[in-house]
Every structure is written in C-alpha cells, then in structure tokens.
C-alpha atoms as a PDB file:
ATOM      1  CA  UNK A   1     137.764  68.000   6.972  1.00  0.00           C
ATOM      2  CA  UNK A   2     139.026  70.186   3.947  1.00  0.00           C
ATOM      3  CA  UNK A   3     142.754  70.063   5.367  1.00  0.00           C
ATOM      4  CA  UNK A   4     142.417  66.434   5.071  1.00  0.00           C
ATOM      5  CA  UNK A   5     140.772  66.055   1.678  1.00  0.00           C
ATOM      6  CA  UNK A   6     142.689  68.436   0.219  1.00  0.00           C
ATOM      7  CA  UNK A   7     146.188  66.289   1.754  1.00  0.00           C
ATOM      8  CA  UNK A   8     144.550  62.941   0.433  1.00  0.00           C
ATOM      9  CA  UNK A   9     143.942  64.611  -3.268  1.00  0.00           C
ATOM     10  CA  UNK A  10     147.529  66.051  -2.894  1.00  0.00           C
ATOM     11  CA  UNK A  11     148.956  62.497  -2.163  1.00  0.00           C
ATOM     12  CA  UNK A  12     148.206  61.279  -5.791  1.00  0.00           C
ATOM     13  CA  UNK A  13     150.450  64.338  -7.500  1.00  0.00           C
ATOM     14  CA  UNK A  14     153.010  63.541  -5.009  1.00  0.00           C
ATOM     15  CA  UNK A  15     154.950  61.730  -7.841  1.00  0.00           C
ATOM     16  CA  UNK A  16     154.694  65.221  -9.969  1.00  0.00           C
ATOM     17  CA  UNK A  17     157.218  66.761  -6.954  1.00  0.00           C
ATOM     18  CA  UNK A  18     160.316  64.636  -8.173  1.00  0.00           C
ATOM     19  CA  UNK A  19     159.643  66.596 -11.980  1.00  0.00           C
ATOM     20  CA  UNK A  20     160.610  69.813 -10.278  1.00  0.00           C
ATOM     21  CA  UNK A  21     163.991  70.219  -9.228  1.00  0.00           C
ATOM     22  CA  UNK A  22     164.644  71.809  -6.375  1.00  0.00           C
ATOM     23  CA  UNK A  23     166.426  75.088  -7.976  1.00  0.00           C
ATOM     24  CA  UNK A  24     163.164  75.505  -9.015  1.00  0.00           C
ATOM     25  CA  UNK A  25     161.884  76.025  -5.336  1.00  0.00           C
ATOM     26  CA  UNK A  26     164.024  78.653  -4.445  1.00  0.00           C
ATOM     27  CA  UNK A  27     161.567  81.461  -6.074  1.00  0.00           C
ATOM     28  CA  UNK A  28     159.056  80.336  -3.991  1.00  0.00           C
ATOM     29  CA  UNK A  29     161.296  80.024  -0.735  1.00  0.00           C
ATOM     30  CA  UNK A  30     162.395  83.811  -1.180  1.00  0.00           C
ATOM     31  CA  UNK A  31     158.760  84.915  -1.768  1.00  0.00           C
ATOM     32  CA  UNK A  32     157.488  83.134   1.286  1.00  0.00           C
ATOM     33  CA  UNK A  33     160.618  84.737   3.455  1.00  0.00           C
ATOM     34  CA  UNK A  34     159.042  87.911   1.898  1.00  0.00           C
ATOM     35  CA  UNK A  35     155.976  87.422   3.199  1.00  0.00           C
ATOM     36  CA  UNK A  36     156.888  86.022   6.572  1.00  0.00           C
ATOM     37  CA  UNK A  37     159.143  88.906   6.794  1.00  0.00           C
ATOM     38  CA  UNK A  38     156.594  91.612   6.272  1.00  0.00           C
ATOM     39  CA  UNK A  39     154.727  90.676   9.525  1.00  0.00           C
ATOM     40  CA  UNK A  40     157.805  91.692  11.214  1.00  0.00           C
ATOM     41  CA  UNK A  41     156.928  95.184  11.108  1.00  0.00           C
ATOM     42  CA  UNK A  42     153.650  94.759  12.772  1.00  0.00           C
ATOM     43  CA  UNK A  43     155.782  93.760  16.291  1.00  0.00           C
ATOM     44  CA  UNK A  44     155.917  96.229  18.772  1.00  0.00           C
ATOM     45  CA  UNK A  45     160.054  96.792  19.080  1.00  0.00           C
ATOM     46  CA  UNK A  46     159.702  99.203  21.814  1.00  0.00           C
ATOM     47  CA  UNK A  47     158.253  97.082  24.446  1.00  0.00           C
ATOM     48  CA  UNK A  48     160.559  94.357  25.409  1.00  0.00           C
ATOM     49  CA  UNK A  49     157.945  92.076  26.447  1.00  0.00           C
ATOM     50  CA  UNK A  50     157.039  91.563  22.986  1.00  0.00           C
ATOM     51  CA  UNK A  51     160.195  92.322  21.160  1.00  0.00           C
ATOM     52  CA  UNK A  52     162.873  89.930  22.720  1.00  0.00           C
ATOM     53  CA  UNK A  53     160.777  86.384  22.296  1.00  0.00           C
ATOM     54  CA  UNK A  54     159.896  87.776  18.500  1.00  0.00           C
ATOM     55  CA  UNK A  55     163.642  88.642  17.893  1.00  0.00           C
ATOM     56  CA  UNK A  56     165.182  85.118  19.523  1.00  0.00           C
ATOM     57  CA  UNK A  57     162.574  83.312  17.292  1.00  0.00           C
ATOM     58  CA  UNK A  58     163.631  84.890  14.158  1.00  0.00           C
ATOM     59  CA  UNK A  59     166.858  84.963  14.831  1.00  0.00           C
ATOM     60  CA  UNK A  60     167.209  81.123  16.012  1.00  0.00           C
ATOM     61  CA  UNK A  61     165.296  79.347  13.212  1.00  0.00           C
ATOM     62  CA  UNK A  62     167.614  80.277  10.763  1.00  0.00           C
ATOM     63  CA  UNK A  63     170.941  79.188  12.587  1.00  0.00           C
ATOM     64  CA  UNK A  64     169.579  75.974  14.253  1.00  0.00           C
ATOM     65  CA  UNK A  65     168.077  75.500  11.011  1.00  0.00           C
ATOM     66  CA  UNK A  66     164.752  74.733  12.438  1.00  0.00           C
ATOM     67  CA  UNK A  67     161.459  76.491  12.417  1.00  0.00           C
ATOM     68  CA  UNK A  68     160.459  74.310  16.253  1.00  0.00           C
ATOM     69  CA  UNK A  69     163.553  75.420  17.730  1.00  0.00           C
ATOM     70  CA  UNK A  70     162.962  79.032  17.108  1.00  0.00           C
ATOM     71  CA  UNK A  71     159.051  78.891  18.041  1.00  0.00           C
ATOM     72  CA  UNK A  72     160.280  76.879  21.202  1.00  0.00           C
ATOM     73  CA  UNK A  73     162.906  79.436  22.188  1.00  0.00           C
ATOM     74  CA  UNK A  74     160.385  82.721  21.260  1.00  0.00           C
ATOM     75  CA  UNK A  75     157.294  80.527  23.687  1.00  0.00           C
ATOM     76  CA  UNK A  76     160.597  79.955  26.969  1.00  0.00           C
ATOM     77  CA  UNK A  77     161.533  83.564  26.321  1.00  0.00           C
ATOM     78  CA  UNK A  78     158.315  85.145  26.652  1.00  0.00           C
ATOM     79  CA  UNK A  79     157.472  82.930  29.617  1.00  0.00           C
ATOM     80  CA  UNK A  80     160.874  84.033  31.523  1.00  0.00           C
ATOM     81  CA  UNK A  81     160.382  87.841  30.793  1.00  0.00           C
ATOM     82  CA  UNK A  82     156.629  87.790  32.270  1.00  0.00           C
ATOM     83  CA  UNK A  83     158.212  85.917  35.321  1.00  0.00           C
ATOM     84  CA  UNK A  84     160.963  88.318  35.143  1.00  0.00           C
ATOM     85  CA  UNK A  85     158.273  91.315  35.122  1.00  0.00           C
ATOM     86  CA  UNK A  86     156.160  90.400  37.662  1.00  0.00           C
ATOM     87  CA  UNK A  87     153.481  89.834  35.550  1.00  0.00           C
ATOM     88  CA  UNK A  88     152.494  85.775  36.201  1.00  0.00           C
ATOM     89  CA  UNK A  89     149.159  86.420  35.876  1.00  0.00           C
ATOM     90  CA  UNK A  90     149.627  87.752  32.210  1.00  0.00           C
ATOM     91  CA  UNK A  91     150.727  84.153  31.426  1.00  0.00           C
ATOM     92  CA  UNK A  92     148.457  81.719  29.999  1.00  0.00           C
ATOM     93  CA  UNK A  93     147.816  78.216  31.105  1.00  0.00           C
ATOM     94  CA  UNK A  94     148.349  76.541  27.853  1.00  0.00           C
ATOM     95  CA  UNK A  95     151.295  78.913  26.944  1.00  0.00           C
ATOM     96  CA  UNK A  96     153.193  77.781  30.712  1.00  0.00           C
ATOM     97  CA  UNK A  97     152.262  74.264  29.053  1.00  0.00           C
ATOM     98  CA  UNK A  98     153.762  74.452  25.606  1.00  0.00           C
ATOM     99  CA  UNK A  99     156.862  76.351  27.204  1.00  0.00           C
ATOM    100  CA  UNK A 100     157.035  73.770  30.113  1.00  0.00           C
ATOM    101  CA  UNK A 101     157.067  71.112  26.901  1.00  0.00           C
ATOM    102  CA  UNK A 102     159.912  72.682  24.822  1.00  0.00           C
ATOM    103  CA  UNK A 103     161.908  73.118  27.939  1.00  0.00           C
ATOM    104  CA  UNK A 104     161.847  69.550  28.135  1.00  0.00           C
ATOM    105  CA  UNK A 105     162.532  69.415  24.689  1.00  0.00           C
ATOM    106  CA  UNK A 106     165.721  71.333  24.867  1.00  0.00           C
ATOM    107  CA  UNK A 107     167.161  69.436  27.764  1.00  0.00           C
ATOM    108  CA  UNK A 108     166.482  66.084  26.831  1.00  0.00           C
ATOM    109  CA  UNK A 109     169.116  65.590  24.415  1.00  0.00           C
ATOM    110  CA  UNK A 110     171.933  67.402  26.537  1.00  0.00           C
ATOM    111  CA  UNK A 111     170.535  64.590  29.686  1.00  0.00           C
ATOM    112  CA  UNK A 112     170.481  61.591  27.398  1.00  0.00           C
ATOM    113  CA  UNK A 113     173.855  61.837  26.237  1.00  0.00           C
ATOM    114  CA  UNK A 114     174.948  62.634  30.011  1.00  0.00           C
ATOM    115  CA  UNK A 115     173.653  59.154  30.942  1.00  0.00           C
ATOM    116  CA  UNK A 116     174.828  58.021  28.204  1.00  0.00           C
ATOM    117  CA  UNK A 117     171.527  56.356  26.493  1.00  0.00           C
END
C-alpha cells in the first residue's frame, strides 16, 4: 500500500525528471554501484556453490547490459551446480521455477528467429 502511494505521489513530479540532465545522474549511479558493490564481500568465495552463480551475475549484468539477464544467469547457475553436486534436495521449489522460467527466457529468442517468426 505505501509502495503504491508513494509511486502515485511520485507520478505528479515526474515532469521535474526532464529538469535534471542526465550528467547529473551519474553521482548517484557510482554511489549506488558503491553500495551494491559492498555486499560483495559478504559472499562466501571459497565455496563454489555460492561463489560461481554470484560471480556470473555480476559479471553478466554489466556486459549484456541488463540487470534480468545477470539475475537469470546467477538463478540457472546455481540450479546446475546443486544438480551437478548431488544436492537436489537443497533446491527449492520456487527457485527450480524461476530458473525453469529464465531458461525459457534465454532460448526463446535464439528458437524464434530459427523458425523464423
């Protein structure tokens, strides 16, 4: 309810968005890559369970230049390791789901312009 509010309120200063160019944002874009960036050393880089998905999803947002892409990758990654491991059990059902989902994500464009549609 407060998430929606708030967006509704934020729609009217919409207009005051085109006042700031977007030099300006770049401040604000380094600051937030700060921040995202100092979660990284909370990840456990010694056990490869954890550390390959977090590594492909840093590392493929920036060059696919987008933030789904590298979540998607980091969610089929982690889902192949476990699988990889053994460990099927350790898998959740919603997180087979969402990597079940991006799978078809990632192939959907490569068999659409196969068939030509």
């Amino acid at each position: 309810m407060v998430t929606g509010v708030a967006f509704l309120l934020a729609t009217f200063l919409s207009p005051l968005v085109a006042l700031v160019p977007y030099e300006a944002a770049a401040p604000a874009l380094v600051f937030v890559g700060f921040l995202m960036m100092t979660q990284v050393a909370g990840i456990r880089w010694t056990d490869v369970e954890i550390a390959i998905p977090a590594f492909l999803t840093i590392v493929v947002m920036p060059f696919t230049y987008s933030i789904s892409d590298g979540i998607g990758v980091g969610f089929v990654a982690f889902v192949v390791i476990k699988l990889a491991l053994g460990k099927v059990r350790q898998i959740h059902p919603l997180m087979w789901l969402a990597a079940a989902m991006f799978v078809v994500y990632f192939t959907l464009g490569p068999i659409e312009a196969a068939l030509g549609i």
